[in-house]
Protein backbone atom coordinates (compact mmCIF):
# COMPACT_ATOMS: atom_id res chain seq x y z
CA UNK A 1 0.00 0.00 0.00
CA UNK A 2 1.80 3.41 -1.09
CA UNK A 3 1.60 6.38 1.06
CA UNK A 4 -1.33 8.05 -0.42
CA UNK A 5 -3.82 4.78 -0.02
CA UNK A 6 -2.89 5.02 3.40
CA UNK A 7 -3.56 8.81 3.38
CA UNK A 8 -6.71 8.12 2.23
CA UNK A 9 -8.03 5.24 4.68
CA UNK A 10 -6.26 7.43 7.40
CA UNK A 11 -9.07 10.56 5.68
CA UNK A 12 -11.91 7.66 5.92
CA UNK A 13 -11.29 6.65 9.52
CA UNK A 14 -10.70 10.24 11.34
CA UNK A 15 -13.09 12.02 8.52
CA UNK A 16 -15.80 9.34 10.71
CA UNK A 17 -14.46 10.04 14.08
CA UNK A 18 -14.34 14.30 13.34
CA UNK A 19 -18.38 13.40 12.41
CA UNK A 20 -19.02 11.23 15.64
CA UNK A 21 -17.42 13.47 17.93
CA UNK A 22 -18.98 17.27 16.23
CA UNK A 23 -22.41 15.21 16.59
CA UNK A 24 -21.98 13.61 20.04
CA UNK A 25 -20.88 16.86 21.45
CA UNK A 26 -23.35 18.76 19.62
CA UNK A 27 -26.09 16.89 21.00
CA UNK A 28 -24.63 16.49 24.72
CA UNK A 29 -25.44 12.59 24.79
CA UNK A 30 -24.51 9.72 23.14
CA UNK A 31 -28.23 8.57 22.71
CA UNK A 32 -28.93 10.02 19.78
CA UNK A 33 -30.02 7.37 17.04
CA UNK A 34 -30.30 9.70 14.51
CA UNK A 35 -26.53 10.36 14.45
CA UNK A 36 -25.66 6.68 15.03
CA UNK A 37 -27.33 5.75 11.85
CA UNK A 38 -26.44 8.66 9.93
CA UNK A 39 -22.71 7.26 10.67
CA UNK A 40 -23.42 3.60 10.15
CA UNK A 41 -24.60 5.10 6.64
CA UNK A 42 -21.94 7.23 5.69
CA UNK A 43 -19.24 4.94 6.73
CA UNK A 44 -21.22 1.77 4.36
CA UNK A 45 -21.35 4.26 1.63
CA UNK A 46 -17.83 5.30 2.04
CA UNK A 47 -16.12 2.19 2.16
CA UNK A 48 -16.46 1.14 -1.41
CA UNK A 49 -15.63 4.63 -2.77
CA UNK A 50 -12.50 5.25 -0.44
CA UNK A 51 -11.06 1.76 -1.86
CA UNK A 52 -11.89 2.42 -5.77
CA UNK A 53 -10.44 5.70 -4.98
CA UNK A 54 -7.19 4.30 -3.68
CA UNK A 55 -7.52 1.86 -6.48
CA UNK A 56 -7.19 4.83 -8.75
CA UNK A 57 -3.41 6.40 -8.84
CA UNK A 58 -4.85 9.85 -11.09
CA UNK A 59 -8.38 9.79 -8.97
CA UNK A 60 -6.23 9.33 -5.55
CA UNK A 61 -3.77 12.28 -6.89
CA UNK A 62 -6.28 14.65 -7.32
CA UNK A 63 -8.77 14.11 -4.15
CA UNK A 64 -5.82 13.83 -2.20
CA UNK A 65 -5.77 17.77 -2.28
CA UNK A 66 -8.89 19.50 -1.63
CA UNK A 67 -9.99 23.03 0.75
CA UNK A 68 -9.44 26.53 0.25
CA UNK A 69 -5.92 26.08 0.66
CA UNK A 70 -5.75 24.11 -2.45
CA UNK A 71 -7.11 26.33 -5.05
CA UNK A 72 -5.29 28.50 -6.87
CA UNK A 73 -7.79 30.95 -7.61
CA UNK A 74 -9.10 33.68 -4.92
CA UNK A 75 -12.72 33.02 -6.06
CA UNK A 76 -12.67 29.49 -5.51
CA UNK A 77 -10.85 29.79 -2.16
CA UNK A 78 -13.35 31.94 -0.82
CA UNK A 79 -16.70 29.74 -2.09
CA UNK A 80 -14.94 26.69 -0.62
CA UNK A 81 -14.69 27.98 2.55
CA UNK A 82 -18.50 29.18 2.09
CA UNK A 83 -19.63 25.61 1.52
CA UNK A 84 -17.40 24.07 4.22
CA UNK A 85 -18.44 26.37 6.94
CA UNK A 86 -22.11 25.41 6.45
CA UNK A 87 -21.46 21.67 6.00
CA UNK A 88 -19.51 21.69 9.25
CA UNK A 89 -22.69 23.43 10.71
CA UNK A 90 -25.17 20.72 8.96
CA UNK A 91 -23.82 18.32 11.98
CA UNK A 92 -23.50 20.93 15.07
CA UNK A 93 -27.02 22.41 14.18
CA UNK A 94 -28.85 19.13 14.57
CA UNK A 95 -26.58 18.13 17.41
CA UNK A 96 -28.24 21.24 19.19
CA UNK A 97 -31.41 20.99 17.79
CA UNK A 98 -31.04 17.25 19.58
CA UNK A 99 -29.92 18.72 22.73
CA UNK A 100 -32.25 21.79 23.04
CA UNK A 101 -35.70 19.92 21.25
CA UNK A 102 -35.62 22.80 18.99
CA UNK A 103 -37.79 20.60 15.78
CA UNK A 104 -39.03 17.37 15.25
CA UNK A 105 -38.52 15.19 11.99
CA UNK A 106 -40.94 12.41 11.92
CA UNK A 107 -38.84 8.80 12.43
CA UNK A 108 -39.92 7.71 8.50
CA UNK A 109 -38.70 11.04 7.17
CA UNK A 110 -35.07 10.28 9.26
CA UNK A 111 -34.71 7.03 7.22
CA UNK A 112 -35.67 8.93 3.76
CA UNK A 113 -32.85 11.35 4.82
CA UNK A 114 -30.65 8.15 5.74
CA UNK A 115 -31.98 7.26 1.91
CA UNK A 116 -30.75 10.07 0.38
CA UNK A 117 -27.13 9.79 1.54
CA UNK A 118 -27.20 6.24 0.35
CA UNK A 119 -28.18 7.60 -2.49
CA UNK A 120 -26.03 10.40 -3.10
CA UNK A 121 -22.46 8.29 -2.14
CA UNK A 122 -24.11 5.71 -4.49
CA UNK A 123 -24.14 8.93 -7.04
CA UNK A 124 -20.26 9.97 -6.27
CA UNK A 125 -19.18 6.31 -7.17
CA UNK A 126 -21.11 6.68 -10.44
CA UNK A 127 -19.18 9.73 -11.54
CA UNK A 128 -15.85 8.49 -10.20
CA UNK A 129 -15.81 5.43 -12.46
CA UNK A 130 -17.05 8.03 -15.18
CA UNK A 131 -14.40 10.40 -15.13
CA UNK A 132 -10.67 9.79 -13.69
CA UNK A 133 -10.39 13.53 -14.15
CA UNK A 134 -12.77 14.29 -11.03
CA UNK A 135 -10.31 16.66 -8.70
CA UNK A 136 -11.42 17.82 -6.10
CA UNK A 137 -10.10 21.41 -7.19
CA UNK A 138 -11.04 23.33 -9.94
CA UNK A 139 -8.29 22.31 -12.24
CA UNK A 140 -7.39 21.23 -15.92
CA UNK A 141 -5.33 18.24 -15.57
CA UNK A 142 -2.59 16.85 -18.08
CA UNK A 143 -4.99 14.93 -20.88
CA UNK A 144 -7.70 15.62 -19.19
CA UNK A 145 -11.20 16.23 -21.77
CA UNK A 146 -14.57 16.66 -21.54
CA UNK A 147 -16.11 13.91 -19.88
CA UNK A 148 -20.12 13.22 -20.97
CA UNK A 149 -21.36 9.98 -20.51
CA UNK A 150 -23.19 8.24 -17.95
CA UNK A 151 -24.62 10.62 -14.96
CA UNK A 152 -23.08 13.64 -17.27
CA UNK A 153 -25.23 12.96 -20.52
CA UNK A 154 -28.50 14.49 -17.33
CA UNK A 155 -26.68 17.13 -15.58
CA UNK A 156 -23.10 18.74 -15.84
CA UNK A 157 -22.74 18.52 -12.47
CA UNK A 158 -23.49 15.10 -10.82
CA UNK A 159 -20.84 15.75 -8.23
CA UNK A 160 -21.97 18.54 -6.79
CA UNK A 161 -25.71 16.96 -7.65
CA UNK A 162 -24.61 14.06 -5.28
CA UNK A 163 -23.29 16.61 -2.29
CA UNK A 164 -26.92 18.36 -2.44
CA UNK A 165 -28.25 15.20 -1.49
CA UNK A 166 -26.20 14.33 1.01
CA UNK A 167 -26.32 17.53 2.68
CA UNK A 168 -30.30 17.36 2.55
CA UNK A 169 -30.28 14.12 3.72
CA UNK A 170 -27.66 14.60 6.74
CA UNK A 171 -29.67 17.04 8.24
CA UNK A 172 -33.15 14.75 7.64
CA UNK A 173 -31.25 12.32 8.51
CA UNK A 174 -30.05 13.48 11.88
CA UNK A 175 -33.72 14.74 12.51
CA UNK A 176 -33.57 18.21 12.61
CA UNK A 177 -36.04 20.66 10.84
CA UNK A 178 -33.44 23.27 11.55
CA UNK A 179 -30.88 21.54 10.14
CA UNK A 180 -31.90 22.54 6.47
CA UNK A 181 -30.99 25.91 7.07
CA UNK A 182 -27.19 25.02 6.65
CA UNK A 183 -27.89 22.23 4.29
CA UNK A 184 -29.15 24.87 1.90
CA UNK A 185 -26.76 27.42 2.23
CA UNK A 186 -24.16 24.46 1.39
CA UNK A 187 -25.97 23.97 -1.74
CA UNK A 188 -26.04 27.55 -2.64
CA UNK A 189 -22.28 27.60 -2.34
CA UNK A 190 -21.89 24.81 -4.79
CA UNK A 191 -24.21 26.71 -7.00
CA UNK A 192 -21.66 29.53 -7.16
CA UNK A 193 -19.37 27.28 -7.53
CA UNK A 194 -20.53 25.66 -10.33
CA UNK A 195 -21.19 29.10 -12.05
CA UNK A 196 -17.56 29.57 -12.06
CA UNK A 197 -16.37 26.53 -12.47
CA UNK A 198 -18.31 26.36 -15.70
CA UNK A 199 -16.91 29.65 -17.07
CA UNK A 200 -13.63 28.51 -16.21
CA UNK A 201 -13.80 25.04 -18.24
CA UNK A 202 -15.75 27.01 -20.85
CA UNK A 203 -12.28 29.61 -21.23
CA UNK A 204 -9.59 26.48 -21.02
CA UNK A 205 -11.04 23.22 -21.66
CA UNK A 206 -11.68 22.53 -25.63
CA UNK A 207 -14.96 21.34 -26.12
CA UNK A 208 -16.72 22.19 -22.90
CA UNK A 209 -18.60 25.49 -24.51
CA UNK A 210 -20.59 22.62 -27.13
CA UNK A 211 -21.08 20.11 -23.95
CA UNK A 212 -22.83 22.74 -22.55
CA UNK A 213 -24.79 23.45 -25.62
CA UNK A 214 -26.17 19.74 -25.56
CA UNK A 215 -26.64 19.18 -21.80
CA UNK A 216 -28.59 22.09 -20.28
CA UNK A 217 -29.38 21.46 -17.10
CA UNK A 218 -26.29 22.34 -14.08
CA UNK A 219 -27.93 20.16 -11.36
CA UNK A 220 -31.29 18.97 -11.40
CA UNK A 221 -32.58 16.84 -14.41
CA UNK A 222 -35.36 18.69 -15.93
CA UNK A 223 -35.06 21.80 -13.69
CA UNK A 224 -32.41 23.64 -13.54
């Protein structure tokens, strides 16, 4: 196993235990069922993508760097930041909510959130196996082209399609009403992002401009 397999199993093991202990705290109590499952979720739906990822020496290279810190454009520094802080705050808001009684998600609606971050890992290993190019910066890598097949012939965006749904889902998921609040503002950061990220494929990758001309929806199939 090379270095940066074991980077990223040490990223799926302390990425699990950051979540359980931002929740548990959160909340005050570790009887909280909501974030037990949410965890037994993300860490099933993580497992097969954080080994095809390692399996991947180009895929590995590029999620390997990710934040603010790895962009190399001011713009994109500062929207990363504005998605992480509320995704950070999509677990410490329901933790609260869970300590405080704050809102109420109906048990049934919990596992559809639970569902829908099934659903959107399940999503994220669908694009991975489409495109080796998938970085987690906004970069054009060495050979890299325009990738549209599979979950990019319905939206240019299935990445950031598959983090909307997990970020819905957390906070269902967890059982907080209040919850959504960050959830959304996380997706409206990846809408800006996408904005930009599209102008700058548009400016440097070679074909992008007529991908975008055949598939016209950013996120949602059908809606926008």
């Amino acid at each position: 196993m090379t270095s940066a397999q074991q980077k990223a199993w040490l990223w799926f093991g302390a990425s699990l235990a950051l979540m359980a202990l931002v929740l548990l705290l959160a909340a005050g109590t570790v009887r909280y069922w909501h974030a037990w499952a949410c965890l037994g979720v993300t860490a099933a739906a993580n497992l097969p993508l954080t080994r095809y990822i390692a399996g991947n020496p180009r895929l590995l290279e590029s999620r390997m760097r990710a934040g603010p810190s790895a962009e190399r454009r001011p713009i994109q520094k500062l929207i990363v930041l504005c998605v992480m802080l509320p995704a950070l705050a999509v677990l410490i808001v329901p933790g609260l909510d869970r300590r405080f009684g704050w809102s109420h998600v109906p048990a049934w609606l919990a596992v559809v959130g639970d569902a829908l971050i099934l659903l959107g890992m399940a999503l994220a290993y669908r694009v991975f196996r489409e495109n080796a190019f998938g970085s987690a910066t906004i970069e054009i890598g060495a050979g890299q082209r325009v990738v549209s097949t599979g979950p990019y012939a319905i939206v240019r965006h299935p990445m950031y399609a598959s983090a909307a749904l997990y970020f819905i889902g957390m906070a269902l998921g967890l059982g907080s009403w209040w919850g959504l609040v960050p959830a959304l503002l996380a997706v409206l950061g990846l809408v800006w992002r996408l904005f930009d990220e599209e102008t700058f494929l548009a400016e440097n990758l070679p074909g992008y401009p007529d991908y975008c001309a055949r598939v016209r929806r950013h996120l949602i199939p059908g809606i926008f």
